[in-house]
C-alpha atoms as a PDB file:
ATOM      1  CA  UNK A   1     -44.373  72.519  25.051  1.00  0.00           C
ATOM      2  CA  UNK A   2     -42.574  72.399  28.239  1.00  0.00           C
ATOM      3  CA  UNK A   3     -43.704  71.370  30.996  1.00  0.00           C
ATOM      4  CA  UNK A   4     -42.933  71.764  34.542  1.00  0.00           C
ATOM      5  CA  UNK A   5     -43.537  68.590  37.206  1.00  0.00           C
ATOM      6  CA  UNK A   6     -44.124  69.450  40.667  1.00  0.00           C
ATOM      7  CA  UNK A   7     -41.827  67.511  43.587  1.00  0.00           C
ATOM      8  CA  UNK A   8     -44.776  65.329  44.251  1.00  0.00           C
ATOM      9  CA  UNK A   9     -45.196  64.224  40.750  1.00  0.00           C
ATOM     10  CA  UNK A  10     -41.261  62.923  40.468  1.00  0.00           C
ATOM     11  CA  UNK A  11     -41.576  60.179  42.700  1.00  0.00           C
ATOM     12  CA  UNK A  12     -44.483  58.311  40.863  1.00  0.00           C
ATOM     13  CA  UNK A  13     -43.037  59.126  37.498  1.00  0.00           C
ATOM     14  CA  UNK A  14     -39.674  57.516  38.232  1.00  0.00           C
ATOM     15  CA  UNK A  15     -41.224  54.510  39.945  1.00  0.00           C
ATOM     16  CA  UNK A  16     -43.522  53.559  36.672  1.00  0.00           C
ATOM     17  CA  UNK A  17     -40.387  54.675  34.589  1.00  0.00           C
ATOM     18  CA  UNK A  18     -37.715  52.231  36.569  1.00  0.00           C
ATOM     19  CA  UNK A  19     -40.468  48.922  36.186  1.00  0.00           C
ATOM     20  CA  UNK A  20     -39.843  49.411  32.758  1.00  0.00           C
ATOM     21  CA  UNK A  21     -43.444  49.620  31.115  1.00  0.00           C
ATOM     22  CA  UNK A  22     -43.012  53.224  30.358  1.00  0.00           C
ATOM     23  CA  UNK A  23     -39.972  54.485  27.877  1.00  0.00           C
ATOM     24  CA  UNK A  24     -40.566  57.941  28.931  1.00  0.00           C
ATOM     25  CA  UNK A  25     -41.593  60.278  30.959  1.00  0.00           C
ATOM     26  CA  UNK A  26     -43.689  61.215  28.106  1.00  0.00           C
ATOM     27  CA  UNK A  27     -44.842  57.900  27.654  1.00  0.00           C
ATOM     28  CA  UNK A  28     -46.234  57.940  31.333  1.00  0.00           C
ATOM     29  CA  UNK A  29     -47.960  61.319  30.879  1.00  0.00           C
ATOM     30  CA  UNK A  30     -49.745  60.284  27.652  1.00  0.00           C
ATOM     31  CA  UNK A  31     -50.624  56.949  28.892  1.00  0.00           C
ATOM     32  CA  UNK A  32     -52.322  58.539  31.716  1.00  0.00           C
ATOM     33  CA  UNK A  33     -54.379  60.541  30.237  1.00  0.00           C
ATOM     34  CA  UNK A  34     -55.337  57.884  27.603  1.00  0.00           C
ATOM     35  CA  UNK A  35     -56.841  56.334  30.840  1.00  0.00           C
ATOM     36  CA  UNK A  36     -58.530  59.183  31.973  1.00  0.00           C
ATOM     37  CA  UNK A  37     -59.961  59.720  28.769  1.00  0.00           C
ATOM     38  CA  UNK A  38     -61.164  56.556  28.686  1.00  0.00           C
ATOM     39  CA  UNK A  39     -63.084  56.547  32.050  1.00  0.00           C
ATOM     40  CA  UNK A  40     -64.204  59.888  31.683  1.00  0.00           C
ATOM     41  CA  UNK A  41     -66.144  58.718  28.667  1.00  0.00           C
ATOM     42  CA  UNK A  42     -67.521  55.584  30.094  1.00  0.00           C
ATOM     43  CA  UNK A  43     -71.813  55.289  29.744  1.00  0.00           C
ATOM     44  CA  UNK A  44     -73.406  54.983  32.486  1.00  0.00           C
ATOM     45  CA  UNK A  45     -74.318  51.508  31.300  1.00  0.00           C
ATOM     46  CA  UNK A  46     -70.553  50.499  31.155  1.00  0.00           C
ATOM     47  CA  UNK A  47     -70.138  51.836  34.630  1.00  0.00           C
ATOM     48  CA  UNK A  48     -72.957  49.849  36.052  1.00  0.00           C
ATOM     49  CA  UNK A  49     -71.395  46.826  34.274  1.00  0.00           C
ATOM     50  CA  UNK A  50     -68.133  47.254  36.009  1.00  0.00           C
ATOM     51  CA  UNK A  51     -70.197  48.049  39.227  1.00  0.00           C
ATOM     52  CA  UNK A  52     -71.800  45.219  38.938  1.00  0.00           C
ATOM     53  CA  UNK A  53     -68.492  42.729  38.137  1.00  0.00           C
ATOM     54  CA  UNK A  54     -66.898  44.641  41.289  1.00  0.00           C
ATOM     55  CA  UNK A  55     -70.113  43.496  43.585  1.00  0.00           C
ATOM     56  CA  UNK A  56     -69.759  39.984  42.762  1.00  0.00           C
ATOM     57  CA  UNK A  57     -66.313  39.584  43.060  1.00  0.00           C
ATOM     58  CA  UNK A  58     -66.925  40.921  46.455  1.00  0.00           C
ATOM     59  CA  UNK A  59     -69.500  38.747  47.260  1.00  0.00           C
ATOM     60  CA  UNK A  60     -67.403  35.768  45.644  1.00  0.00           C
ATOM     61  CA  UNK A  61     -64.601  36.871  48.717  1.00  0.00           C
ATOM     62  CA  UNK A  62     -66.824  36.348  51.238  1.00  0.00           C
ATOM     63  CA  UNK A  63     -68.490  33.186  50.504  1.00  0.00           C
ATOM     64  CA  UNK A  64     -64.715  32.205  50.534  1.00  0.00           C
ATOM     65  CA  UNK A  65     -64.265  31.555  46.654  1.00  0.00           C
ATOM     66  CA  UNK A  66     -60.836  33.161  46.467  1.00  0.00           C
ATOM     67  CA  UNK A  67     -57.404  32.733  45.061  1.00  0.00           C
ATOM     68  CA  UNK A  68     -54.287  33.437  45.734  1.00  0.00           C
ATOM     69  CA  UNK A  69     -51.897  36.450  44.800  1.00  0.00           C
ATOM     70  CA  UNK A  70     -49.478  34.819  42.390  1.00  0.00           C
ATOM     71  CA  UNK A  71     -52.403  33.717  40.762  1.00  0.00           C
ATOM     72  CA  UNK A  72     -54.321  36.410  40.035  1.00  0.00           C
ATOM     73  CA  UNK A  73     -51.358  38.652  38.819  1.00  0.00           C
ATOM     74  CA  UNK A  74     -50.648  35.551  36.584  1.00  0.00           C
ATOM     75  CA  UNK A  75     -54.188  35.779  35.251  1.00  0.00           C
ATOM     76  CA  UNK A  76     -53.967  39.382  34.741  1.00  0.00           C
ATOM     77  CA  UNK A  77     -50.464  39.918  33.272  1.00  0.00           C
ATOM     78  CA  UNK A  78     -52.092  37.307  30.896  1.00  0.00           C
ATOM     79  CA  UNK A  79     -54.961  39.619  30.053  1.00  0.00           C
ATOM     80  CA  UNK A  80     -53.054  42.196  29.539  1.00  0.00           C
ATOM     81  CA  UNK A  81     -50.125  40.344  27.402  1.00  0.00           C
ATOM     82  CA  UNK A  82     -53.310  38.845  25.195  1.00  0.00           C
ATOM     83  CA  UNK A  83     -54.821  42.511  24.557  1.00  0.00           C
ATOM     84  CA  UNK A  84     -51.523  43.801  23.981  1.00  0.00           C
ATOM     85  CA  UNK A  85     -50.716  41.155  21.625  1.00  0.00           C
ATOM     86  CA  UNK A  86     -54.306  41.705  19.865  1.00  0.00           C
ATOM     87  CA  UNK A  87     -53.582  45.638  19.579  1.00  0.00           C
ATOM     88  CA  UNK A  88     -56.738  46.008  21.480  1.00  0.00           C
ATOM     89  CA  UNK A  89     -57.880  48.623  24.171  1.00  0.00           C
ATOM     90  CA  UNK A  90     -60.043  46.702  27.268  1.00  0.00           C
ATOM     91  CA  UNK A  91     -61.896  49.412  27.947  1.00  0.00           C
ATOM     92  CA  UNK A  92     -63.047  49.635  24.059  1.00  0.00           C
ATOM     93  CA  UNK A  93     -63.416  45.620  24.546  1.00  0.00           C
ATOM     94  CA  UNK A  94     -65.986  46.664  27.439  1.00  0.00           C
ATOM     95  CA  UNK A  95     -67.739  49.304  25.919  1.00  0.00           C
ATOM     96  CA  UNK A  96     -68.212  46.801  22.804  1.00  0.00           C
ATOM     97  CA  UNK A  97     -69.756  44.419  25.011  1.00  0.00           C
ATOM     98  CA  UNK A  98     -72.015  47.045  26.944  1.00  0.00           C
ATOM     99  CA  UNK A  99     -73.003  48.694  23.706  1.00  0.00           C
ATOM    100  CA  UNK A 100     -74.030  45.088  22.112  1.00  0.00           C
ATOM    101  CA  UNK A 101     -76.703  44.567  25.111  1.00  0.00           C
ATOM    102  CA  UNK A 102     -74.853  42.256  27.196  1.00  0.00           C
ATOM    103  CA  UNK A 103     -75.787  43.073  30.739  1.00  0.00           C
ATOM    104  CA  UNK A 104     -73.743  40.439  32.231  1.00  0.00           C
ATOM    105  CA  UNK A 105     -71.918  42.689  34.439  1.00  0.00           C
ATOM    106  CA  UNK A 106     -68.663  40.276  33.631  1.00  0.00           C
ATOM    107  CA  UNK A 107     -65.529  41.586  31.753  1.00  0.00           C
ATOM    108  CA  UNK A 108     -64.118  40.178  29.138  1.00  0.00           C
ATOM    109  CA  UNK A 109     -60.354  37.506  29.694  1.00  0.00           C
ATOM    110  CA  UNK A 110     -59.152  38.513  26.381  1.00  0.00           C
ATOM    111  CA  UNK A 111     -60.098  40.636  22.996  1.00  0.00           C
ATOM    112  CA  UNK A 112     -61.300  37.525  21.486  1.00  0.00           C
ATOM    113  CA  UNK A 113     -63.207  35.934  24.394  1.00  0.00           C
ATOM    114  CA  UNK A 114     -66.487  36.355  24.772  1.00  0.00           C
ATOM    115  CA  UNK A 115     -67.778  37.763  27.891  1.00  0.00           C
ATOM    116  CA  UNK A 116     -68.292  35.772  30.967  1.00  0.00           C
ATOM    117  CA  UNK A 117     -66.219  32.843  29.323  1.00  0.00           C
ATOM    118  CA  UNK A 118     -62.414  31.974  29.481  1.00  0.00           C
END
């Protein structure tokens, strides 16, 4: 198949392919739609989980319970390295979790971490 991108679609594709975590253009194309796969089959249950994980992290902000920027990338390039490492998918880590009854509304810090606890 070949495939045609449009001016627009250059720009973004270049700047994912030159922080090198995509090989490809290819690679950026598939893993795309990998992710919209993935939220496009998200339960309603999942979403109100992640709803619900978004609302208190806003409410943490304004009470003031914050931290910094270098800090949270740290924390979440260490997510990601650790679900990487494990093979695993978060979003299949999530639905796990919903599907299993937890209504915690948290996300899991790693594969192998259970919810709400790092």
């Amino acid at each position: 198949m070949q495939l045609t991108v449009p001016p627009g679609l250059e720009t973004p594709i270049n700047k994912r392919l030159s922080s090198g975590g995509y090989q490809s253009p290819e690679d950026v194309l598939r893993r795309a739609l990998e992710a919209q796969d993935a939220e496009e089959s998200w339960t309603d249950e999942e979403r109100r989980a992640l709803s619900a994980h978004i609302e208190e992290g806003y409410l943490q902000a304004e009470r003031g319970e914050l931290i910094g920027g270098a800090q949270a990338r740290r924390e979440i390039q260490g997510m990601k390295d650790n679900w990487r490492e494990a093979g695993a998918n978060p979003v299949s880590e999530i639905r796990i979790k919903a599907r299993a009854g937890d209504r915690s509304g948290e996300l899991p810090s790693s594969p192998s971490d259970p919810v709400g606890q790092e």
